[in-house]
C-alpha atoms as a PDB file:
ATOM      1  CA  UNK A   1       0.000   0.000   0.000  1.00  0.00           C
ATOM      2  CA  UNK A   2       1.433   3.557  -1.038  1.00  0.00           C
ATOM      3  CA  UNK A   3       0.873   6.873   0.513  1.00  0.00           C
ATOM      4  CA  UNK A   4       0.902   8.708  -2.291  1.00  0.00           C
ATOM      5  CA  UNK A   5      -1.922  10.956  -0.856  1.00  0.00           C
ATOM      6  CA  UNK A   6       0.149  12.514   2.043  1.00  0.00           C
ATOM      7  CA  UNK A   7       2.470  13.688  -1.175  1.00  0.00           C
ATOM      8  CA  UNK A   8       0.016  16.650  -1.309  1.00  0.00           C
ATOM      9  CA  UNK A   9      -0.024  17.193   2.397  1.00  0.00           C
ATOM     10  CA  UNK A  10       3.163  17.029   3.691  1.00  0.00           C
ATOM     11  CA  UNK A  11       5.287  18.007   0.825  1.00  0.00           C
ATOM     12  CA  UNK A  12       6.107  21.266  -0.745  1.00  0.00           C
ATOM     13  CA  UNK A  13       7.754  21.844  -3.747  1.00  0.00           C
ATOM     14  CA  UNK A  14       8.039  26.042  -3.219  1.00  0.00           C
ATOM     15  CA  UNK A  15       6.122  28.601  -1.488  1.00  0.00           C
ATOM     16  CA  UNK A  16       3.352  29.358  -3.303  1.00  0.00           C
ATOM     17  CA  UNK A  17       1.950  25.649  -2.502  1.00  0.00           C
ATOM     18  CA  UNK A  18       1.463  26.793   1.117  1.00  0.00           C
ATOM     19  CA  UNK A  19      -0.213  30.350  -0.403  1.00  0.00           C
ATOM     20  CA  UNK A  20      -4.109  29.765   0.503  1.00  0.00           C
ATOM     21  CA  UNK A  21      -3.298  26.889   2.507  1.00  0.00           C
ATOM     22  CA  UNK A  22      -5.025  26.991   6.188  1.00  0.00           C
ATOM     23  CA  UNK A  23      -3.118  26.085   9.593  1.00  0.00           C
ATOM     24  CA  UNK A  24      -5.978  26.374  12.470  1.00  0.00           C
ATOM     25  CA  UNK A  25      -7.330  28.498  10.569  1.00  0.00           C
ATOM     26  CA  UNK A  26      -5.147  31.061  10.049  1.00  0.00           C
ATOM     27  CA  UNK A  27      -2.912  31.561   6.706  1.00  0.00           C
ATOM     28  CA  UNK A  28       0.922  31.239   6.389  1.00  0.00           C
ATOM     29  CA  UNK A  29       1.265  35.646   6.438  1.00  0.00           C
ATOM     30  CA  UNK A  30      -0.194  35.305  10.013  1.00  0.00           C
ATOM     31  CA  UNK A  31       1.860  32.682  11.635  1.00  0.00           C
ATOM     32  CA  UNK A  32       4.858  34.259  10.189  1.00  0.00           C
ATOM     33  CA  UNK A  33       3.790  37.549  12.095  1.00  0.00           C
ATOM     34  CA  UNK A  34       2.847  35.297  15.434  1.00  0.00           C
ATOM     35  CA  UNK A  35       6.453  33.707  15.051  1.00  0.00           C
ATOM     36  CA  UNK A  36       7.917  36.690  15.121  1.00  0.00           C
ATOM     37  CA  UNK A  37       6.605  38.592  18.127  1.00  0.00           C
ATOM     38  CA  UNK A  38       6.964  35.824  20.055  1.00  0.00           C
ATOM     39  CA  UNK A  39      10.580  35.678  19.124  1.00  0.00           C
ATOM     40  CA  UNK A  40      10.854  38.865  19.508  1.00  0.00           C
ATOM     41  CA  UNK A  41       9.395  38.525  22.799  1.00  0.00           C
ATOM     42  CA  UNK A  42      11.339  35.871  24.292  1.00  0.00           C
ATOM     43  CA  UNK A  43      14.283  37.396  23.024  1.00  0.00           C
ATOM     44  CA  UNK A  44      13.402  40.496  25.315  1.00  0.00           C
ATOM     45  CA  UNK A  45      12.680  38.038  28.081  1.00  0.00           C
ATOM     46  CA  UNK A  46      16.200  36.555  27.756  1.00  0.00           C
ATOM     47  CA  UNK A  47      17.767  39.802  27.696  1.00  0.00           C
ATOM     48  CA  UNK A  48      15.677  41.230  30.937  1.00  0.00           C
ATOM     49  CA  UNK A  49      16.290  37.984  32.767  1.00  0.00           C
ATOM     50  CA  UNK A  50      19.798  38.422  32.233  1.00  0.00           C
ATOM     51  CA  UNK A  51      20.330  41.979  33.033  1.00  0.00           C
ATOM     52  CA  UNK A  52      18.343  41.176  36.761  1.00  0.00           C
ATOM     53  CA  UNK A  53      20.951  38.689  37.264  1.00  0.00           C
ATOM     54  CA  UNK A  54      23.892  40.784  36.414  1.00  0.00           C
ATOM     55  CA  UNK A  55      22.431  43.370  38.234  1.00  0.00           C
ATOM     56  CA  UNK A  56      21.997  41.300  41.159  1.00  0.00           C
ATOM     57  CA  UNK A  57      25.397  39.813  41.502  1.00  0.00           C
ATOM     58  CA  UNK A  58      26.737  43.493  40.621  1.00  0.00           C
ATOM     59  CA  UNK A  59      24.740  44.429  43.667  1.00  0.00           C
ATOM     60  CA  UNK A  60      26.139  42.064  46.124  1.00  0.00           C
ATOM     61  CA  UNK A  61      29.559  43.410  46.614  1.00  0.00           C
ATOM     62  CA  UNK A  62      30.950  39.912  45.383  1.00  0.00           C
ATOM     63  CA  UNK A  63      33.688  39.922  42.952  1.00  0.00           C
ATOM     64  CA  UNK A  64      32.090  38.359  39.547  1.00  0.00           C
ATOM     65  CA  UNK A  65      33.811  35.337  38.477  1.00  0.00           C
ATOM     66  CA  UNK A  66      34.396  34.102  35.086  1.00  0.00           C
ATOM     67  CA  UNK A  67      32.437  30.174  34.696  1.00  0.00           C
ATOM     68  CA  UNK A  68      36.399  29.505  33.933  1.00  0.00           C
ATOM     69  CA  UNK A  69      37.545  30.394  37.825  1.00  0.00           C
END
């Protein structure tokens, strides 16, 4: 038995076979916007969580040590 159905789902032979295709409703221009806010947003995350921390061990009066000492 051959799946040569799921051909036409699964594979893509450019970008304009995704064009009016349908992901939860939603097209491809939409999730591309989603995926990049909340990249955007995580990457603004990462850089606040890492400022606290400096600012933290800044704070302390502790020397800061390289991961290397």
């Amino acid at each position: 038995m051959t799946l040569q159905f799921l051909h036409y789902y699964l594979i893509f032979t450019s970008n304009n076979d995704v064009q009016d295709l349908l992901i939860f409703g939603h097209n491809i221009d939409t999730w591309l916007i989603y995926v990049l806010i909340f990249f955007g947003l995580t990457s603004l995350a990462f850089v606040f969580v890492w400022l606290i921390g400096f600012l933290g061990e800044r704070q302390s009066g502790k020397s800061i040590k390289q991961p290397w000492e």
